[in-house]
PDB file of N, CA and C in Angstrom:
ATOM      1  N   UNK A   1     111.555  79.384 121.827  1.00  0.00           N
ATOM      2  CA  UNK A   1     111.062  78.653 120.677  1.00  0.00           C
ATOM      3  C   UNK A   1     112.227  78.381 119.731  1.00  0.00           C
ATOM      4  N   UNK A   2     112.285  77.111 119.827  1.00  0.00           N
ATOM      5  CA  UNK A   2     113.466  76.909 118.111  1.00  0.00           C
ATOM      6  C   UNK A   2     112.977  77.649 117.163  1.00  0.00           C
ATOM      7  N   UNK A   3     114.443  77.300 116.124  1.00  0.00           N
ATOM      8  CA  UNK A   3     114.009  77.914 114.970  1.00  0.00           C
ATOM      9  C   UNK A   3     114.076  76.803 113.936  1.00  0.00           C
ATOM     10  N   UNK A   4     113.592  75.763 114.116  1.00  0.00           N
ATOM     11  CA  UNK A   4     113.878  74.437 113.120  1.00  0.00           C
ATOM     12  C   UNK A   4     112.844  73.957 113.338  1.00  0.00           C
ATOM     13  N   UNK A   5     112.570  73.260 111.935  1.00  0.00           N
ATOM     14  CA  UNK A   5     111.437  72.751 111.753  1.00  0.00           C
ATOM     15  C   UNK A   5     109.599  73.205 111.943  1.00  0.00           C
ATOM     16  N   UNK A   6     108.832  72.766 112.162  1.00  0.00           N
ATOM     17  CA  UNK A   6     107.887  73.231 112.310  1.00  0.00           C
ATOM     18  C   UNK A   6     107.656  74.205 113.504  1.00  0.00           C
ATOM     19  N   UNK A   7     108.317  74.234 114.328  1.00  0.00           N
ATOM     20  CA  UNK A   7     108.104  75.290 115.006  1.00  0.00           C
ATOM     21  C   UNK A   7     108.809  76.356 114.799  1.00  0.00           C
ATOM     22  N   UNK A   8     109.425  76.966 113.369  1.00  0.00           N
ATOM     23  CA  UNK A   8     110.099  78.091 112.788  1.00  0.00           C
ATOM     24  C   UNK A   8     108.541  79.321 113.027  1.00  0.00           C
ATOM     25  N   UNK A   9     109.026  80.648 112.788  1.00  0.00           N
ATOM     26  CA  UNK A   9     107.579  81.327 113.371  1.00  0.00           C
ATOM     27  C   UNK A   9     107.997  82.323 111.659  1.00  0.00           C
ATOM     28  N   UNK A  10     106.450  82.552 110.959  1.00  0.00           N
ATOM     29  CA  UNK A  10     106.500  83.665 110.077  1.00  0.00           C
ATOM     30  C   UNK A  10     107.245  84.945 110.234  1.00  0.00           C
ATOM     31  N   UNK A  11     107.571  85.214 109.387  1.00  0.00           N
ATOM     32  CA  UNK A  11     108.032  86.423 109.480  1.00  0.00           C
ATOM     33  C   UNK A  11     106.907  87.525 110.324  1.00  0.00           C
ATOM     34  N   UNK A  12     105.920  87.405 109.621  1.00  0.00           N
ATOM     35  CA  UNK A  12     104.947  88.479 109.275  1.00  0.00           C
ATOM     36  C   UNK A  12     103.382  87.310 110.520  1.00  0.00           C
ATOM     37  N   UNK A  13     103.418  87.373 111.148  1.00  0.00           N
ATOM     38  CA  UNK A  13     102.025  86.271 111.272  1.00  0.00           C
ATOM     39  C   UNK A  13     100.712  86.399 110.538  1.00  0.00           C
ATOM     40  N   UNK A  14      99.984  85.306 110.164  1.00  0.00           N
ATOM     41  CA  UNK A  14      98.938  85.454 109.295  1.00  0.00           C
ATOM     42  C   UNK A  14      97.533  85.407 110.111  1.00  0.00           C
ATOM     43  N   UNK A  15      97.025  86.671 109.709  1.00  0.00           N
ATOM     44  CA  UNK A  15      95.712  86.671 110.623  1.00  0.00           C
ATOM     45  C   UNK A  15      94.781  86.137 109.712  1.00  0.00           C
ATOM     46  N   UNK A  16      93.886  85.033 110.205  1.00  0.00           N
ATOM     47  CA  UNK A  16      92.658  84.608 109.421  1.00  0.00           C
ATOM     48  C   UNK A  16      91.300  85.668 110.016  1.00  0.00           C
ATOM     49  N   UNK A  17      90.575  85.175 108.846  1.00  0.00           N
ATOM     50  CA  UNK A  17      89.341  85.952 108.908  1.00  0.00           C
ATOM     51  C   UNK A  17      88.334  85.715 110.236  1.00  0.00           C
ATOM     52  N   UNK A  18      88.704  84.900 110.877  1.00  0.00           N
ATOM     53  CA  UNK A  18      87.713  84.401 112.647  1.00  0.00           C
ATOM     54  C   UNK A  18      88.632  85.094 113.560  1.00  0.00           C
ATOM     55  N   UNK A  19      89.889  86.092 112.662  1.00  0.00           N
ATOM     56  CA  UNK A  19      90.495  86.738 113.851  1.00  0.00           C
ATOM     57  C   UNK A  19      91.845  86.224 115.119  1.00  0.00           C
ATOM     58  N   UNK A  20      91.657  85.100 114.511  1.00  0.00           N
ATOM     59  CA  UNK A  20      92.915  84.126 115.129  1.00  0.00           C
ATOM     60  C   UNK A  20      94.543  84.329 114.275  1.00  0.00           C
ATOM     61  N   UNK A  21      95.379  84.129 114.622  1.00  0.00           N
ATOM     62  CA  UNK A  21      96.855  84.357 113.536  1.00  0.00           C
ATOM     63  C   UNK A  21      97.782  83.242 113.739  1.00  0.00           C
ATOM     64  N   UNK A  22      98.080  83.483 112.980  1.00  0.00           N
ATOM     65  CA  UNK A  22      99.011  81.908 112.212  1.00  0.00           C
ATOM     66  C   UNK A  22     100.496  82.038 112.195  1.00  0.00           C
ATOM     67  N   UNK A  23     101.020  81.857 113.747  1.00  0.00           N
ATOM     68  CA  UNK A  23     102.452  82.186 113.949  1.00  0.00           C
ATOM     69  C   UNK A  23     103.400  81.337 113.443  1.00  0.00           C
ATOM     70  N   UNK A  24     103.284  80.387 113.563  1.00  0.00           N
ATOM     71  CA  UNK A  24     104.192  79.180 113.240  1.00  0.00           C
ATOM     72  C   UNK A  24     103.778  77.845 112.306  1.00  0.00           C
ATOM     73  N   UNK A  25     104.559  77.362 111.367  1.00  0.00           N
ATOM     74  CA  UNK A  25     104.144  76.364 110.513  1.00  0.00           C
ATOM     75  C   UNK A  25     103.448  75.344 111.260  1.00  0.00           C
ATOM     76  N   UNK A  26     103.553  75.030 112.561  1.00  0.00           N
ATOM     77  CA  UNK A  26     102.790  74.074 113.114  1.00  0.00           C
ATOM     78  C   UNK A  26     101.192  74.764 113.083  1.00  0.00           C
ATOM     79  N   UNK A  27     101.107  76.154 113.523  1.00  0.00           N
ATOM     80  CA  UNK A  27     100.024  76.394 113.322  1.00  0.00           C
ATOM     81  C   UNK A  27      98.877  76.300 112.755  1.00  0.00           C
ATOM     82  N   UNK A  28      99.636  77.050 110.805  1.00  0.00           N
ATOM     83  CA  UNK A  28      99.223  76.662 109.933  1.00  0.00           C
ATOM     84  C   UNK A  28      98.849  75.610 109.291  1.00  0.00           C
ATOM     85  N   UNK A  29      99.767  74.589 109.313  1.00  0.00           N
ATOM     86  CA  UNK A  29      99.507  73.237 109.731  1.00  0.00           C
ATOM     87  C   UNK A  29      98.165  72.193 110.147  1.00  0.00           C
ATOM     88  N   UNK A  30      98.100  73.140 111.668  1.00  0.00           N
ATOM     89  CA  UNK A  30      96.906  72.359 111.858  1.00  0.00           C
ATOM     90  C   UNK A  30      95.887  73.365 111.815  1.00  0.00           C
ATOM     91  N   UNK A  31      95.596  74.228 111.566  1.00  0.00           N
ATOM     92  CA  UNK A  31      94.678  75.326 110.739  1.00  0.00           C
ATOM     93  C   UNK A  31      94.046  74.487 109.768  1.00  0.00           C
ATOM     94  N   UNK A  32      95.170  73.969 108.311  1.00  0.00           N
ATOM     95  CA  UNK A  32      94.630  73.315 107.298  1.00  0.00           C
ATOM     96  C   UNK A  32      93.903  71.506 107.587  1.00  0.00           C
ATOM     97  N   UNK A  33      94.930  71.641 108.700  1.00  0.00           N
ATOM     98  CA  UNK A  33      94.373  70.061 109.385  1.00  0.00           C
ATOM     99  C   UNK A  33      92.787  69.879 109.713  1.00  0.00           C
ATOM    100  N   UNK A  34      92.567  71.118 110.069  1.00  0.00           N
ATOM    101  CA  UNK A  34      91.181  71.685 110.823  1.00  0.00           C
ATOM    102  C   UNK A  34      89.919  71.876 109.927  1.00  0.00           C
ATOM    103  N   UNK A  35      90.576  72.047 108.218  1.00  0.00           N
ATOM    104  CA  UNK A  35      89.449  72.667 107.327  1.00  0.00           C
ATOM    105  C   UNK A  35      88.342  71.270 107.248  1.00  0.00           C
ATOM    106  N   UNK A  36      87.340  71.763 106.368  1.00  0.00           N
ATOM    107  CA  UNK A  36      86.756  70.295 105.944  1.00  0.00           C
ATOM    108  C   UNK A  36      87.436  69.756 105.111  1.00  0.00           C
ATOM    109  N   UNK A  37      87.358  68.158 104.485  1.00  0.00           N
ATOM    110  CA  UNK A  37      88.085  67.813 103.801  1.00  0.00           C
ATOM    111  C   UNK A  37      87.596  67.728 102.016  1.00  0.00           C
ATOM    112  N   UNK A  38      86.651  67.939 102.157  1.00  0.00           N
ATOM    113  CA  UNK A  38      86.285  69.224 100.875  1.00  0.00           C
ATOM    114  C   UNK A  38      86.994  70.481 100.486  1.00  0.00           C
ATOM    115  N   UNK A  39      87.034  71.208 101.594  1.00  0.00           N
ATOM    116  CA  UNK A  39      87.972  72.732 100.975  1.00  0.00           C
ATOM    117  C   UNK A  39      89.597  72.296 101.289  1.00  0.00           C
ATOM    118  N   UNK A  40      89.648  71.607 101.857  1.00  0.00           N
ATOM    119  CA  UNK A  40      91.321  71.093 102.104  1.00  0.00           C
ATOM    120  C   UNK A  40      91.358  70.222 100.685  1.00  0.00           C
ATOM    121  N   UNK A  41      91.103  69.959  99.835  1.00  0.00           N
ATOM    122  CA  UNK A  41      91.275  69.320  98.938  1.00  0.00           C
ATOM    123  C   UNK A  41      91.332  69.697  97.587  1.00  0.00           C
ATOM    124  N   UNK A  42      91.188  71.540  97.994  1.00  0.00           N
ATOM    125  CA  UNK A  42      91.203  72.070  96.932  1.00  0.00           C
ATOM    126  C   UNK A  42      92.278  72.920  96.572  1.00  0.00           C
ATOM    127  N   UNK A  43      93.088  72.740  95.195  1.00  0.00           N
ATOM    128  CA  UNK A  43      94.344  72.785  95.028  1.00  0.00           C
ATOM    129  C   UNK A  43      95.089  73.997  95.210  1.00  0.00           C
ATOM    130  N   UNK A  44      94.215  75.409  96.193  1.00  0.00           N
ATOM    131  CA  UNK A  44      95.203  76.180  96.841  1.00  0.00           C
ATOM    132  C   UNK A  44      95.533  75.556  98.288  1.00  0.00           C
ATOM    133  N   UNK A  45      94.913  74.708  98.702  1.00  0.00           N
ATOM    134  CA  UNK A  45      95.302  74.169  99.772  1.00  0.00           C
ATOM    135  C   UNK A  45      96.260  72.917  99.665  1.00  0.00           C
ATOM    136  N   UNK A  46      96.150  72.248  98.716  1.00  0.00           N
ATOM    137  CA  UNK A  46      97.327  71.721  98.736  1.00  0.00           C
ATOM    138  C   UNK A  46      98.630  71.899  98.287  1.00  0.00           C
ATOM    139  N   UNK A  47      98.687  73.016  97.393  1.00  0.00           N
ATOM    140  CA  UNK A  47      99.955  73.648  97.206  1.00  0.00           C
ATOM    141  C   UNK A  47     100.500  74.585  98.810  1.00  0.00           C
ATOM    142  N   UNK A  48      99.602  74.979  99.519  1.00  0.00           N
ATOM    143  CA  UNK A  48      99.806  75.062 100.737  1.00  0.00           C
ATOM    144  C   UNK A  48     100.682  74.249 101.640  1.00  0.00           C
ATOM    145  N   UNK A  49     100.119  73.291 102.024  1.00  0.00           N
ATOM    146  CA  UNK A  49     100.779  72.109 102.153  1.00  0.00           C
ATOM    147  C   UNK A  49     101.937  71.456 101.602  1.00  0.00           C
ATOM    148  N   UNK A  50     102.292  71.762 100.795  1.00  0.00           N
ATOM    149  CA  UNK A  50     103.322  71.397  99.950  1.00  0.00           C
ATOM    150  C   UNK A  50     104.249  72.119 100.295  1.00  0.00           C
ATOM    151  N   UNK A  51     103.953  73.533 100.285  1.00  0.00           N
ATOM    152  CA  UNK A  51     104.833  74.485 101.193  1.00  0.00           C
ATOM    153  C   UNK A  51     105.034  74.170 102.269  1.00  0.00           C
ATOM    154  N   UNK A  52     104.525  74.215 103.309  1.00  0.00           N
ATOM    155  CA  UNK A  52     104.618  74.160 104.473  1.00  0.00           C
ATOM    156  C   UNK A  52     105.574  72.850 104.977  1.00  0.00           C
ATOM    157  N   UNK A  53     105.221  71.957 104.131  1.00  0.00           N
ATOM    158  CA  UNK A  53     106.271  70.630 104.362  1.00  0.00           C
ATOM    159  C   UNK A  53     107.384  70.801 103.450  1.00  0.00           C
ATOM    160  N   UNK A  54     107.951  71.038 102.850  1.00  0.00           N
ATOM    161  CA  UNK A  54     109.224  71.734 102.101  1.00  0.00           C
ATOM    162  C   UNK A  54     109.770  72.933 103.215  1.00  0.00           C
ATOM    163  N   UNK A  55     108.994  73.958 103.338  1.00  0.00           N
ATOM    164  CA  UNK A  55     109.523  75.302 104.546  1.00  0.00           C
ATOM    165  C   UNK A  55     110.006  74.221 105.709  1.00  0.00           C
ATOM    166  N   UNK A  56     109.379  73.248 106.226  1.00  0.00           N
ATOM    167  CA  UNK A  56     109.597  73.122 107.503  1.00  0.00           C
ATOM    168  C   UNK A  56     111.474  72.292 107.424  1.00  0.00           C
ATOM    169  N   UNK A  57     111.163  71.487 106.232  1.00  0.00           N
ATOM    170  CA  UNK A  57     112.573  70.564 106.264  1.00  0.00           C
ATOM    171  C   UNK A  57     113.990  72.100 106.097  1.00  0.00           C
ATOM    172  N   UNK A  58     113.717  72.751 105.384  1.00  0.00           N
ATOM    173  CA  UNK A  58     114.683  73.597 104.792  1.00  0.00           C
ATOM    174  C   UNK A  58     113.879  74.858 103.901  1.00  0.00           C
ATOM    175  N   UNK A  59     114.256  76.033 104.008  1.00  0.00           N
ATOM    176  CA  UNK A  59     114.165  77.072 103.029  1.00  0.00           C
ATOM    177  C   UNK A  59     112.815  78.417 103.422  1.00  0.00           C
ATOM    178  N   UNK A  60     112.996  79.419 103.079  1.00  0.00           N
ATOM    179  CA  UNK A  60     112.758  80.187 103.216  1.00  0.00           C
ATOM    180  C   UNK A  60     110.634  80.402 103.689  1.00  0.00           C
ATOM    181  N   UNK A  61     110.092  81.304 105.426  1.00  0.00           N
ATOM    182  CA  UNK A  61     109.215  80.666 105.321  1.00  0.00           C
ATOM    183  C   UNK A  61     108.606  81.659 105.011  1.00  0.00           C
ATOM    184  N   UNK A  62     108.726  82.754 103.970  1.00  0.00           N
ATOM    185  CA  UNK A  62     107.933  83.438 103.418  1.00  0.00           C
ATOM    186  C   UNK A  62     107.159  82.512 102.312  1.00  0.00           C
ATOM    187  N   UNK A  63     107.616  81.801 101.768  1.00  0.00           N
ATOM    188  CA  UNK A  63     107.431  80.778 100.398  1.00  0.00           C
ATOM    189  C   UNK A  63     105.804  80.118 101.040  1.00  0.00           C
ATOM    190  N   UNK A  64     106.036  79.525 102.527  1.00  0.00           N
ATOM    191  CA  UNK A  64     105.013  79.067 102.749  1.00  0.00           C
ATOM    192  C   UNK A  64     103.535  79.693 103.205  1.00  0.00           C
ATOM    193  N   UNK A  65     104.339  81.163 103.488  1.00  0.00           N
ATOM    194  CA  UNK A  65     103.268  82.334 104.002  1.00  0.00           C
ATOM    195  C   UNK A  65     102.594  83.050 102.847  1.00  0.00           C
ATOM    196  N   UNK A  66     103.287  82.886 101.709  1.00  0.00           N
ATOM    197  CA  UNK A  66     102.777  82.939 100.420  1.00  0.00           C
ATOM    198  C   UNK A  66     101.643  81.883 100.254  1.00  0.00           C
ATOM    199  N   UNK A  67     101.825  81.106 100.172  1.00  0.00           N
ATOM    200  CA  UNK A  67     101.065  79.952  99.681  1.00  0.00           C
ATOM    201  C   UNK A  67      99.748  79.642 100.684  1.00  0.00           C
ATOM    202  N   UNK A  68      99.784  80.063 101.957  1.00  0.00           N
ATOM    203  CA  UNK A  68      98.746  79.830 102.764  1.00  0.00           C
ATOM    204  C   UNK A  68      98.040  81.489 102.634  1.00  0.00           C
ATOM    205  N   UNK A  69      98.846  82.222 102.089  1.00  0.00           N
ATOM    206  CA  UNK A  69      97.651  83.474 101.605  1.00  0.00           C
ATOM    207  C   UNK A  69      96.946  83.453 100.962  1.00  0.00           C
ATOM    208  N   UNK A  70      97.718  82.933  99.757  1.00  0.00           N
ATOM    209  CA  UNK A  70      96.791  82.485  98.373  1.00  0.00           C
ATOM    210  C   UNK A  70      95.802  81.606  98.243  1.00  0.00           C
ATOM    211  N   UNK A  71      96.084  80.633  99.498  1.00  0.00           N
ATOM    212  CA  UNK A  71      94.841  79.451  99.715  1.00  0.00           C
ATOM    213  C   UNK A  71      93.661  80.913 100.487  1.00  0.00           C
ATOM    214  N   UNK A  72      94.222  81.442 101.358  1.00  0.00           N
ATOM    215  CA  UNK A  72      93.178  81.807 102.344  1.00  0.00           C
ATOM    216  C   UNK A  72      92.257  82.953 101.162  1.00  0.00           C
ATOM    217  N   UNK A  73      92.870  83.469 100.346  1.00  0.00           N
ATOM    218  CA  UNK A  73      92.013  84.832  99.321  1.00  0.00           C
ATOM    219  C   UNK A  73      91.807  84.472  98.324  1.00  0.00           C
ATOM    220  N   UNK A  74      91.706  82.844  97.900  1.00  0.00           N
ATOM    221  CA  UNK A  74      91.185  82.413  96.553  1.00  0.00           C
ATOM    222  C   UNK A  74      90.169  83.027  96.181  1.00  0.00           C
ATOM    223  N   UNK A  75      89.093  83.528  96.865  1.00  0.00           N
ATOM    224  CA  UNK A  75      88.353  83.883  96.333  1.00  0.00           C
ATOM    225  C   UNK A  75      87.986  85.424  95.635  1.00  0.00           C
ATOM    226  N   UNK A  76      89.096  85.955  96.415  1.00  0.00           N
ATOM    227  CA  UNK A  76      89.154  87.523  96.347  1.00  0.00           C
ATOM    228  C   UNK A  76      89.710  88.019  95.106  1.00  0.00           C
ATOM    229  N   UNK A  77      89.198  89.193  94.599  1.00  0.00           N
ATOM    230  CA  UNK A  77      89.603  89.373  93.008  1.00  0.00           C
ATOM    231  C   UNK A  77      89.707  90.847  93.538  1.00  0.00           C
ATOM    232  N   UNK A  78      90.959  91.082  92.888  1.00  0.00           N
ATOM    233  CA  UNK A  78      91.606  92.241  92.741  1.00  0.00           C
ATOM    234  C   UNK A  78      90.870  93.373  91.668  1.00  0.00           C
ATOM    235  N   UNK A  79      90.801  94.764  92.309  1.00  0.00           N
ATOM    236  CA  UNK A  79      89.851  95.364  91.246  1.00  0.00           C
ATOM    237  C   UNK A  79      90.833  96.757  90.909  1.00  0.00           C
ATOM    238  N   UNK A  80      90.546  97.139  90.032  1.00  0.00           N
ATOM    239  CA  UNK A  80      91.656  98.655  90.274  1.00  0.00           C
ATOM    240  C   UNK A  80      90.438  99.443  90.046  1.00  0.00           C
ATOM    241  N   UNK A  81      91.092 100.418  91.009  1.00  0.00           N
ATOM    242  CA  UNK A  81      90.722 101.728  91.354  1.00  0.00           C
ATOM    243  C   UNK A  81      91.509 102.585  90.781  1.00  0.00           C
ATOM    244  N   UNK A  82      90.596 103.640  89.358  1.00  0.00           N
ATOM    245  CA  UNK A  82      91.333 104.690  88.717  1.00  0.00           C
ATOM    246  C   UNK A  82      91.374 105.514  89.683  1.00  0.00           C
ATOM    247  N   UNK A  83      90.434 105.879  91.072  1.00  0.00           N
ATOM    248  CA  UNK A  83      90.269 107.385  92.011  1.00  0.00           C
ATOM    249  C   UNK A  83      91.992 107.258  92.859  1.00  0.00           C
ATOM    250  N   UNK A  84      91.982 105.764  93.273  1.00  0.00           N
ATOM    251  CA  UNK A  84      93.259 105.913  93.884  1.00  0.00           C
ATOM    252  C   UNK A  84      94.434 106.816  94.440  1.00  0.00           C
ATOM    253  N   UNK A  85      95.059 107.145  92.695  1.00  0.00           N
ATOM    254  CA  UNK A  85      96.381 107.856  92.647  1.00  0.00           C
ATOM    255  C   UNK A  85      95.847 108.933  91.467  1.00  0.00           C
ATOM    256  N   UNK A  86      96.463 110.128  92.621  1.00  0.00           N
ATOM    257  CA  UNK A  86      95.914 111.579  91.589  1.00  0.00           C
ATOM    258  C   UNK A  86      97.329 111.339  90.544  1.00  0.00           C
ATOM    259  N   UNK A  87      96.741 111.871  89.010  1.00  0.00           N
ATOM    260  CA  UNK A  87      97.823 111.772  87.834  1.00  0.00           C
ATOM    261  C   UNK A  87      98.213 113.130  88.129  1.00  0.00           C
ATOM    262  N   UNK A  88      99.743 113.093  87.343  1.00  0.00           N
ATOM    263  CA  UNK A  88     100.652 114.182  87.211  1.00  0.00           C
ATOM    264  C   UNK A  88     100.803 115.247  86.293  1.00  0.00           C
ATOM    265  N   UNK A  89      99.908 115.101  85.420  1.00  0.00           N
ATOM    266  CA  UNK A  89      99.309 115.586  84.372  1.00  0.00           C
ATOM    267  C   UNK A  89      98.922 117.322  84.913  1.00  0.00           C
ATOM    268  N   UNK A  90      99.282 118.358  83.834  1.00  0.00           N
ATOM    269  CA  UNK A  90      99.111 119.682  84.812  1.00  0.00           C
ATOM    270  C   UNK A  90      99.850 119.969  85.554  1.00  0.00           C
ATOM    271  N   UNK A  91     100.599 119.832  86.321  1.00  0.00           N
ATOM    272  CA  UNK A  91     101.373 119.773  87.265  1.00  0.00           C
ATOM    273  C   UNK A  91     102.115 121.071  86.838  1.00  0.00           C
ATOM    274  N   UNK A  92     102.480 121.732  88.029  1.00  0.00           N
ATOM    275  CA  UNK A  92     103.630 122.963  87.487  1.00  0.00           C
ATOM    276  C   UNK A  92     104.851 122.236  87.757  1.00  0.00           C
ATOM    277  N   UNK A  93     105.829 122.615  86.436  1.00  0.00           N
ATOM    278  CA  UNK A  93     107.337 122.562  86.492  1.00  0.00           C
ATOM    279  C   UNK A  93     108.361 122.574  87.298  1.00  0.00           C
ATOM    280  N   UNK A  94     109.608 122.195  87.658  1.00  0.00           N
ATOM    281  CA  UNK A  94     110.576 122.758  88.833  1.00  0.00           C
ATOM    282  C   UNK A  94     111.258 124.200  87.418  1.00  0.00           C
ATOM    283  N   UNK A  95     111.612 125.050  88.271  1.00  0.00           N
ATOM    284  CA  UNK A  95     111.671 126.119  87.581  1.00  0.00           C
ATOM    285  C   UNK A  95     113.464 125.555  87.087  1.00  0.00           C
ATOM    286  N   UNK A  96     114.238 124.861  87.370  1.00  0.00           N
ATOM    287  CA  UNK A  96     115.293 124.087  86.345  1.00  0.00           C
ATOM    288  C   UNK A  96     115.114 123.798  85.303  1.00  0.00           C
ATOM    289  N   UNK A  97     113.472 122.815  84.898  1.00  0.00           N
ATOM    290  CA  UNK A  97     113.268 122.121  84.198  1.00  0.00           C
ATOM    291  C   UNK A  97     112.544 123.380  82.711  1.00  0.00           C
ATOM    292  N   UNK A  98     112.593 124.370  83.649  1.00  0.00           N
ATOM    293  CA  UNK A  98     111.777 125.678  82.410  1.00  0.00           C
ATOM    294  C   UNK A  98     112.747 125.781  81.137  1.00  0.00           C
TER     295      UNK A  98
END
């Protein structure tokens, strides 16, 4: 496989949610080629696109693996979890620090 142009391959491949993964900008590509043209028209998908045709001429293709994440989890909202990470609070000393 070259490494130019649309057939450059992600770093990382992007697995979509039907379980399929998104190796190469051509992929992705026609992934977005594939949506309806209702949700392809909506402006995480075309900043997608925008990437993906910029990555393919020149420059880095994390930029575009970014941008087709952010299209793919628009909808997903980040929540924090206080249980997460136990605090340090209490903690015994290093006996240096006594």
């Amino acid at each position: 496989m070259t490494d130019k142009g649309w057939q450059r391959a992600f770093e990382d491949p992007i697995r979509l949610p039907n379980g399929k993964t998104l190796v190469t900008l051509r992929d992705a590509a026609d992934y977005i080629a594939s949506l309806p043209k209702k949700e392809s028209a909506l402006s995480e998908w075309q900043v997608a696109i925008e990437a993906l045709m910029v990555v393919a001429r020149s420059g880095p293709t994390m930029l575009a693996r970014i941008a087709v994440m952010k299209a793919l989890n628009r909808g997903v909202e980040r929540v924090f979890n206080p249980d997460r990470k136990d605090t340090h609070w209490g903690k015994r000393r290093l006996k240096r620090d006594q």
